[in-house]
C-alpha atoms as a PDB file:
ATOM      1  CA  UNK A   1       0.000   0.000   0.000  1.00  0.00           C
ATOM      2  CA  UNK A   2       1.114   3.616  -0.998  1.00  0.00           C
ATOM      3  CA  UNK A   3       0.096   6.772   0.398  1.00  0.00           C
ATOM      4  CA  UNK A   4       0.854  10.250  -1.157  1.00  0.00           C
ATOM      5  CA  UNK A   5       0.606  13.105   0.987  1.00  0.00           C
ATOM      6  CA  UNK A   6       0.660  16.541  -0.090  1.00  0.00           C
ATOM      7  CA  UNK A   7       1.170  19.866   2.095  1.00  0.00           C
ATOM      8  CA  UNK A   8       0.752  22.931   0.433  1.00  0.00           C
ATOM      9  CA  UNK A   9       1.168  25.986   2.772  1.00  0.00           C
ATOM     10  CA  UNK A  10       0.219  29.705   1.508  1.00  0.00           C
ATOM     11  CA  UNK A  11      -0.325  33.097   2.782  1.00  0.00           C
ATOM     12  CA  UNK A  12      -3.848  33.654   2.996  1.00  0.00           C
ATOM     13  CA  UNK A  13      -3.883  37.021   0.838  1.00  0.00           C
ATOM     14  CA  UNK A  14      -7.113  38.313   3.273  1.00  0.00           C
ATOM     15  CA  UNK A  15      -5.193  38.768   6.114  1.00  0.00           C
ATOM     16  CA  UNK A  16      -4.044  41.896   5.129  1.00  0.00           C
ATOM     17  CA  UNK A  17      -0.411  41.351   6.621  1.00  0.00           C
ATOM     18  CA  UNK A  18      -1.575  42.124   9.946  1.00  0.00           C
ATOM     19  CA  UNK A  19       1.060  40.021  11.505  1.00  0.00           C
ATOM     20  CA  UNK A  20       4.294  41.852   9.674  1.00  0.00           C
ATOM     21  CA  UNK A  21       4.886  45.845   9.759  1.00  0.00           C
ATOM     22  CA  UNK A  22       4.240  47.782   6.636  1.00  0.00           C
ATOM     23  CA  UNK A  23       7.239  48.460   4.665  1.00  0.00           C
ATOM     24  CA  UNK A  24       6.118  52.243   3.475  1.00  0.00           C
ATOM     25  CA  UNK A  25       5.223  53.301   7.200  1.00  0.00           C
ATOM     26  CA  UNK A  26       7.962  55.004   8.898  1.00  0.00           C
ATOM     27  CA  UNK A  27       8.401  55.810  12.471  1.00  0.00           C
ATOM     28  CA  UNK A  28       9.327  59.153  13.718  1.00  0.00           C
ATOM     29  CA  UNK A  29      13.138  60.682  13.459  1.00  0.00           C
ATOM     30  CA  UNK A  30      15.599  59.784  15.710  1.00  0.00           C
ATOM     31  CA  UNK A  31      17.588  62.670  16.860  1.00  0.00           C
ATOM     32  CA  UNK A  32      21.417  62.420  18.280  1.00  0.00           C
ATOM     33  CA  UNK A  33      23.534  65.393  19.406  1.00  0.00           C
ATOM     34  CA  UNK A  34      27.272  65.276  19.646  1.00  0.00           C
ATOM     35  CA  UNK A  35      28.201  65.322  23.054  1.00  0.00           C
ATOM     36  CA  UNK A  36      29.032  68.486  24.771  1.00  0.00           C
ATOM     37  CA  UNK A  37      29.506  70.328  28.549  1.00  0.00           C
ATOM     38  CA  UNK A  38      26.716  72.007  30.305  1.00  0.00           C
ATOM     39  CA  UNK A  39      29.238  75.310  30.011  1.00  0.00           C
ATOM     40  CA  UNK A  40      30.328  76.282  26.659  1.00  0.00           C
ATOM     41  CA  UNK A  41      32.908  79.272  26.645  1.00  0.00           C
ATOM     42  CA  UNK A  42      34.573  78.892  23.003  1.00  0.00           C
ATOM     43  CA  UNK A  43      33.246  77.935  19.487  1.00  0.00           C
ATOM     44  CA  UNK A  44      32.271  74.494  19.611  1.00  0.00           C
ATOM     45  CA  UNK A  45      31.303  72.282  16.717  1.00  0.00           C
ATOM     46  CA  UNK A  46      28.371  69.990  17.378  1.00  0.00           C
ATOM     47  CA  UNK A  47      27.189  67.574  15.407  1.00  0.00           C
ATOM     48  CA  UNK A  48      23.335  66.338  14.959  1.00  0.00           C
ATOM     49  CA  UNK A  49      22.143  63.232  12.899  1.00  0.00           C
ATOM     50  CA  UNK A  50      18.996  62.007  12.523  1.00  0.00           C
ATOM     51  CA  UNK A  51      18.486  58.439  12.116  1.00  0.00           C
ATOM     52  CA  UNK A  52      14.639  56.078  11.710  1.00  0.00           C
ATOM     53  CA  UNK A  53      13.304  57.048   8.104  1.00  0.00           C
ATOM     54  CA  UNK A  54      14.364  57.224   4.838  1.00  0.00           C
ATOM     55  CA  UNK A  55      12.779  59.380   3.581  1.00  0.00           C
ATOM     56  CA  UNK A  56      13.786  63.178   3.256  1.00  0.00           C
ATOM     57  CA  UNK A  57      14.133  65.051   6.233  1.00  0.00           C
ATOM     58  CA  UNK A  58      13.734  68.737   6.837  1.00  0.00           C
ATOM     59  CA  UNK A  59      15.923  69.307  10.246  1.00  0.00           C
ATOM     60  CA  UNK A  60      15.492  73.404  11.999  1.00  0.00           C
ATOM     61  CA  UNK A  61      18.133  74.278  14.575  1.00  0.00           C
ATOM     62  CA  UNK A  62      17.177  76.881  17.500  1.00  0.00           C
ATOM     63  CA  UNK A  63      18.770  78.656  19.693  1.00  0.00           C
ATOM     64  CA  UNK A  64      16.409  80.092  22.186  1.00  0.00           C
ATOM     65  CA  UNK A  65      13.678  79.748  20.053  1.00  0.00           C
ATOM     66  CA  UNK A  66      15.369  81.567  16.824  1.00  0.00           C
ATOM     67  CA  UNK A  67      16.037  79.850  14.128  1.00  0.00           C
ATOM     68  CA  UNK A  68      19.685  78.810  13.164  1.00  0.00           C
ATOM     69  CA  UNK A  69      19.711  76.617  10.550  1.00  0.00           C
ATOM     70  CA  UNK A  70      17.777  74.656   8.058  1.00  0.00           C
ATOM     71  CA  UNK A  71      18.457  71.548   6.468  1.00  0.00           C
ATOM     72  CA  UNK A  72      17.547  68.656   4.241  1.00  0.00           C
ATOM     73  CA  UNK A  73      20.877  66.912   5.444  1.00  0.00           C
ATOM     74  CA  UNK A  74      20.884  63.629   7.957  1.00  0.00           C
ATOM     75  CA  UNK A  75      24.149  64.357   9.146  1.00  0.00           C
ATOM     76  CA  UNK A  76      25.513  67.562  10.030  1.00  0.00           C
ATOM     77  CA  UNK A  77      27.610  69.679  11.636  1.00  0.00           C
ATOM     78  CA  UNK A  78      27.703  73.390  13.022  1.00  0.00           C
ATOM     79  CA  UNK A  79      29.754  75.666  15.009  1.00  0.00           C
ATOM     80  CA  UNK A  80      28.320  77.380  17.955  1.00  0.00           C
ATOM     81  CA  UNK A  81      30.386  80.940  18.913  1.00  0.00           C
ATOM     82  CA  UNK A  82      29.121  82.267  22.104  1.00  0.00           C
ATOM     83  CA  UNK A  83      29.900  85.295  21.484  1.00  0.00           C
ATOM     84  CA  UNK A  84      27.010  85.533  19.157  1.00  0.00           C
ATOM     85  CA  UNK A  85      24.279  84.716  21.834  1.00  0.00           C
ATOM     86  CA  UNK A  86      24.223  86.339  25.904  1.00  0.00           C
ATOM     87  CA  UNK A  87      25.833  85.176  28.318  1.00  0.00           C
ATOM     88  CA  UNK A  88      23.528  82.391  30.619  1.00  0.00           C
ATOM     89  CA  UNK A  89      21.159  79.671  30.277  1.00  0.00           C
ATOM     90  CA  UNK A  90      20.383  78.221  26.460  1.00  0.00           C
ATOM     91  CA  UNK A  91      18.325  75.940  24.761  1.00  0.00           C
ATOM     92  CA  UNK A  92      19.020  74.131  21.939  1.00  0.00           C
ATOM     93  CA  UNK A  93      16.053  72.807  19.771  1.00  0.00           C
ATOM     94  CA  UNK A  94      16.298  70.823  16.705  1.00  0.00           C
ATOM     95  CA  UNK A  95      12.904  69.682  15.512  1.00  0.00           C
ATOM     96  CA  UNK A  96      13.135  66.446  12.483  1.00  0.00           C
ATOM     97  CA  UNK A  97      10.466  66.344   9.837  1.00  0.00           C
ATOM     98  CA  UNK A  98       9.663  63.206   7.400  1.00  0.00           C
ATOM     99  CA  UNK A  99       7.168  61.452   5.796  1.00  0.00           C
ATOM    100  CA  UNK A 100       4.529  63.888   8.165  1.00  0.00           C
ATOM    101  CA  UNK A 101       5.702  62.727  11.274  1.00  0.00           C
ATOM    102  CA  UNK A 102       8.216  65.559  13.537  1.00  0.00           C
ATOM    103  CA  UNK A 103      10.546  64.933  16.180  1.00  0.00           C
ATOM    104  CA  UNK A 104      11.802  67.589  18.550  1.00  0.00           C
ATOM    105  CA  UNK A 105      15.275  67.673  20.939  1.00  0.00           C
ATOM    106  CA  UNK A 106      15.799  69.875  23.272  1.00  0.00           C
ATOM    107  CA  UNK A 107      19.593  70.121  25.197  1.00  0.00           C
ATOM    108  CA  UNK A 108      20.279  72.922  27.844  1.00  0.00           C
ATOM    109  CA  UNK A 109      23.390  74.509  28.465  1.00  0.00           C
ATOM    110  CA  UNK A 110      25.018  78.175  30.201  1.00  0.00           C
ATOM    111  CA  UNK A 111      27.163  80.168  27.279  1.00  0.00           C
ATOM    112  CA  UNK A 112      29.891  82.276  29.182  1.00  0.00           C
ATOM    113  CA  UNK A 113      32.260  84.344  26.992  1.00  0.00           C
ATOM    114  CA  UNK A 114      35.762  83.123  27.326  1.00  0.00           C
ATOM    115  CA  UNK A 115      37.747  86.345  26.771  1.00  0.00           C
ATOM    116  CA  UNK A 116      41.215  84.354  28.313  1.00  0.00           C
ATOM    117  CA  UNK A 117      42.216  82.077  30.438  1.00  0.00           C
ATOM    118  CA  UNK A 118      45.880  82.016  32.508  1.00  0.00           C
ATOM    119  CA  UNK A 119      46.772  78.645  33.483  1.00  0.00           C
ATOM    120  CA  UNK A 120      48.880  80.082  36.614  1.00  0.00           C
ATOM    121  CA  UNK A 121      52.487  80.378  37.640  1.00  0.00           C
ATOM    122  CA  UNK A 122      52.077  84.615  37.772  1.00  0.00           C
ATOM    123  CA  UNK A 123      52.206  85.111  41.341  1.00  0.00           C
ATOM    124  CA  UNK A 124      54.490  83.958  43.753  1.00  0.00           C
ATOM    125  CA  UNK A 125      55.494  84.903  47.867  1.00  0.00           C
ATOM    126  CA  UNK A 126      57.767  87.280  46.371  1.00  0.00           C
ATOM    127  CA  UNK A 127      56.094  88.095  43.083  1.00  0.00           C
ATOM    128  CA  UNK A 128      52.683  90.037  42.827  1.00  0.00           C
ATOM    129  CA  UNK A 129      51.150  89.757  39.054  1.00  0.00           C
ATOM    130  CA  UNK A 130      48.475  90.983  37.527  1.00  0.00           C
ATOM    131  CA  UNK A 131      46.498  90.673  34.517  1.00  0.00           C
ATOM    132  CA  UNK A 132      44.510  93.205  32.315  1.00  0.00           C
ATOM    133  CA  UNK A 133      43.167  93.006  28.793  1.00  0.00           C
ATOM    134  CA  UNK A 134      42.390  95.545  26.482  1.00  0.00           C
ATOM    135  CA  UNK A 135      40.768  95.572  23.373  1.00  0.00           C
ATOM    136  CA  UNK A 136      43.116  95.776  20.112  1.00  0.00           C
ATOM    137  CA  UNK A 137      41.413  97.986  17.813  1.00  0.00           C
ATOM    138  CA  UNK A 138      41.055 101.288  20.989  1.00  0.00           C
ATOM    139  CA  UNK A 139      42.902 100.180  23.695  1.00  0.00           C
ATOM    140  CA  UNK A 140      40.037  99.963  25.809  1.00  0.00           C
ATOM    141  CA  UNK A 141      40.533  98.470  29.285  1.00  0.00           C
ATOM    142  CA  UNK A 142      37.865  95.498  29.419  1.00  0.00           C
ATOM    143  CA  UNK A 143      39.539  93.347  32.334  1.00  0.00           C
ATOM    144  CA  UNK A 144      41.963  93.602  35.278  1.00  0.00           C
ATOM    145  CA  UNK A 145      42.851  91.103  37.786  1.00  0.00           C
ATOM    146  CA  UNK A 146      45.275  90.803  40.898  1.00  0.00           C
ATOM    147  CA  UNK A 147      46.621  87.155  40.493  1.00  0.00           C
ATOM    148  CA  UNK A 148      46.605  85.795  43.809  1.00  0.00           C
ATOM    149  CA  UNK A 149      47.126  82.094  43.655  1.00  0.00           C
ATOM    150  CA  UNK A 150      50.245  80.540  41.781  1.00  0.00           C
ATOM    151  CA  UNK A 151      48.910  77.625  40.262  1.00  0.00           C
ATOM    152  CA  UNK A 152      45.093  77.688  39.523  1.00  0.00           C
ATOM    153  CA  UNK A 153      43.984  78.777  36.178  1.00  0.00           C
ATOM    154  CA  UNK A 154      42.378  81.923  36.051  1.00  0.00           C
ATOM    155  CA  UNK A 155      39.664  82.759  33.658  1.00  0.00           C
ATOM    156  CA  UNK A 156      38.594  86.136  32.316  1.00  0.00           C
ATOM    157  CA  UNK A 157      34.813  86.293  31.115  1.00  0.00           C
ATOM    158  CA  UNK A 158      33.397  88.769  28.529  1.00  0.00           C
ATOM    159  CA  UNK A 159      30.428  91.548  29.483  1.00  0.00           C
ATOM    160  CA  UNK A 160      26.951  90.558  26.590  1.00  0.00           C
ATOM    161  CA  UNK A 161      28.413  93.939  25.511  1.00  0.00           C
ATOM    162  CA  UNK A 162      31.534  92.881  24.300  1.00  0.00           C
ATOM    163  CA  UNK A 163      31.742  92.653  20.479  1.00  0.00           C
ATOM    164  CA  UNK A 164      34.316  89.793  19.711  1.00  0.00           C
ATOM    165  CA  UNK A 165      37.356  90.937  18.325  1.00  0.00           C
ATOM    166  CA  UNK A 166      40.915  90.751  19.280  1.00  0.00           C
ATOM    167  CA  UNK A 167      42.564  91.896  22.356  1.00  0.00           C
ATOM    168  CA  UNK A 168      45.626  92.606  23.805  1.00  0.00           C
ATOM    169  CA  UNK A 169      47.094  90.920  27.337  1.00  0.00           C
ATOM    170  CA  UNK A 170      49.574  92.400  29.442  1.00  0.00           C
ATOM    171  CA  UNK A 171      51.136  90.307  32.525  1.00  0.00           C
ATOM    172  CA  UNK A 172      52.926  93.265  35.349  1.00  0.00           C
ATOM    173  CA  UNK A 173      55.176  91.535  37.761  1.00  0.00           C
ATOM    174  CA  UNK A 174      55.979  93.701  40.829  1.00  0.00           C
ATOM    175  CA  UNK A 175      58.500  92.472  43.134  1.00  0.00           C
ATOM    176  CA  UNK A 176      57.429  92.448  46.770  1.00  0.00           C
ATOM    177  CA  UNK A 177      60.389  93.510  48.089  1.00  0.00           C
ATOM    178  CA  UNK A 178      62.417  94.958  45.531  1.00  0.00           C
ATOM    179  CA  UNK A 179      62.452  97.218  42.986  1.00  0.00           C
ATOM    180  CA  UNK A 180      61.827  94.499  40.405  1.00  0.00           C
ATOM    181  CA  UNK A 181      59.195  95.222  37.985  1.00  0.00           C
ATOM    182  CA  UNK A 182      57.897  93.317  34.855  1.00  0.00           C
ATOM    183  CA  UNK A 183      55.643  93.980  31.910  1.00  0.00           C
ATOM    184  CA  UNK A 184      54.735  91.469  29.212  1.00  0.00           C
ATOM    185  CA  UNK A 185      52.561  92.192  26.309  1.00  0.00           C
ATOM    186  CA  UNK A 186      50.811  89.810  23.733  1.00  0.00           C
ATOM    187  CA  UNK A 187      48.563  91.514  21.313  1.00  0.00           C
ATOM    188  CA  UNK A 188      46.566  89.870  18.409  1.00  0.00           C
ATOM    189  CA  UNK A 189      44.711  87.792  21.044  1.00  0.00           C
ATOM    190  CA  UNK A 190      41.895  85.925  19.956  1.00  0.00           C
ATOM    191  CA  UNK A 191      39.370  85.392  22.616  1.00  0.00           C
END
């Protein structure tokens, strides 16, 4: 005796593909930041890229609400300058658009000017030193300091009203008990 057995297995074509994702619905972006510090001082170049569709994307970057940037791009990169926003808090925004769907990102971080920064060695028991700065183009005093420790960086913030531009630094060294007396000058500064 011989038996012939046949399976035949299909896809029953009503069941709409209920039980596997449609191909032509995306999700929402995915947005990623570059890492950066809760304090920015100097330009810093941050990167975003969006990631989840494939389909075009139109990516807006804000600063405080204004618009920075516009883009069609996935992966991009931008410098921040402080010195083109005030000094304190900040949020970032950068909203993703695609295929109807938007995504929004929001990082917060303080913006403080970094006009200079010492890293120490200007004062000593002997040696008092001071710092000031003055802007290149008028000679404008913008910053004095009495350096009192010897090895701790010191750091020298700019005013919202400072206009970025070059400036000059001059270290005086004044003997404590002498007559000994020091002044160096670097101009062309950038802050």
């Amino acid at each position: 005796m011989f038996i012939t057995l046949f399976i035949n297995c299909s896809k029953d074509s009503s069941d709409n593909g209920s039980n596997e994702p449609n191909q032509s619905e995306e999700g929402s972006p995915e947005i990623s930041i570059s890492e950066f510090d809760d304090l920015i001082e100097k330009r810093t170049n941050l990167r975003i890229s969006i990631s989840g569709v494939q389909n075009q994307t139109n990516t807006k970057v804000l600063i405080n609400g204004n618009e920075l940037l516009s883009t069609n791009e996935k992966d991009f990169e931008f410098e921040l300058n402080p010195f083109d926003y005030p000094n304190g808090n900040t949020k970032l925004t950068v909203k993703a658009e695609a295929s109807g769907k938007e995504s929004v990102k929001n990082e917060e971080f303080e913006i403080k000017k970094l006009l200079f920064r010492s890293y120490g060695g200007l004062s000593s028991s002997s040696v008092d030193s001071y710092l000031a700065i003055n802007l290149q183009s008028t000679g404008e005093l913008v910053a004095f300091k009495k350096i009192v420790t010897y090895d701790d960086p010191i750091f020298f913030h700019a005013e919202d009203s400072f206009i970025e531009e070059d400036i000059i630094v001059t270290q005086y060294s004044l003997g404590t008990n002498s007559t000994f007396h020091i002044a160096r000058m670097y101009g062309n500064v950038q802050p």
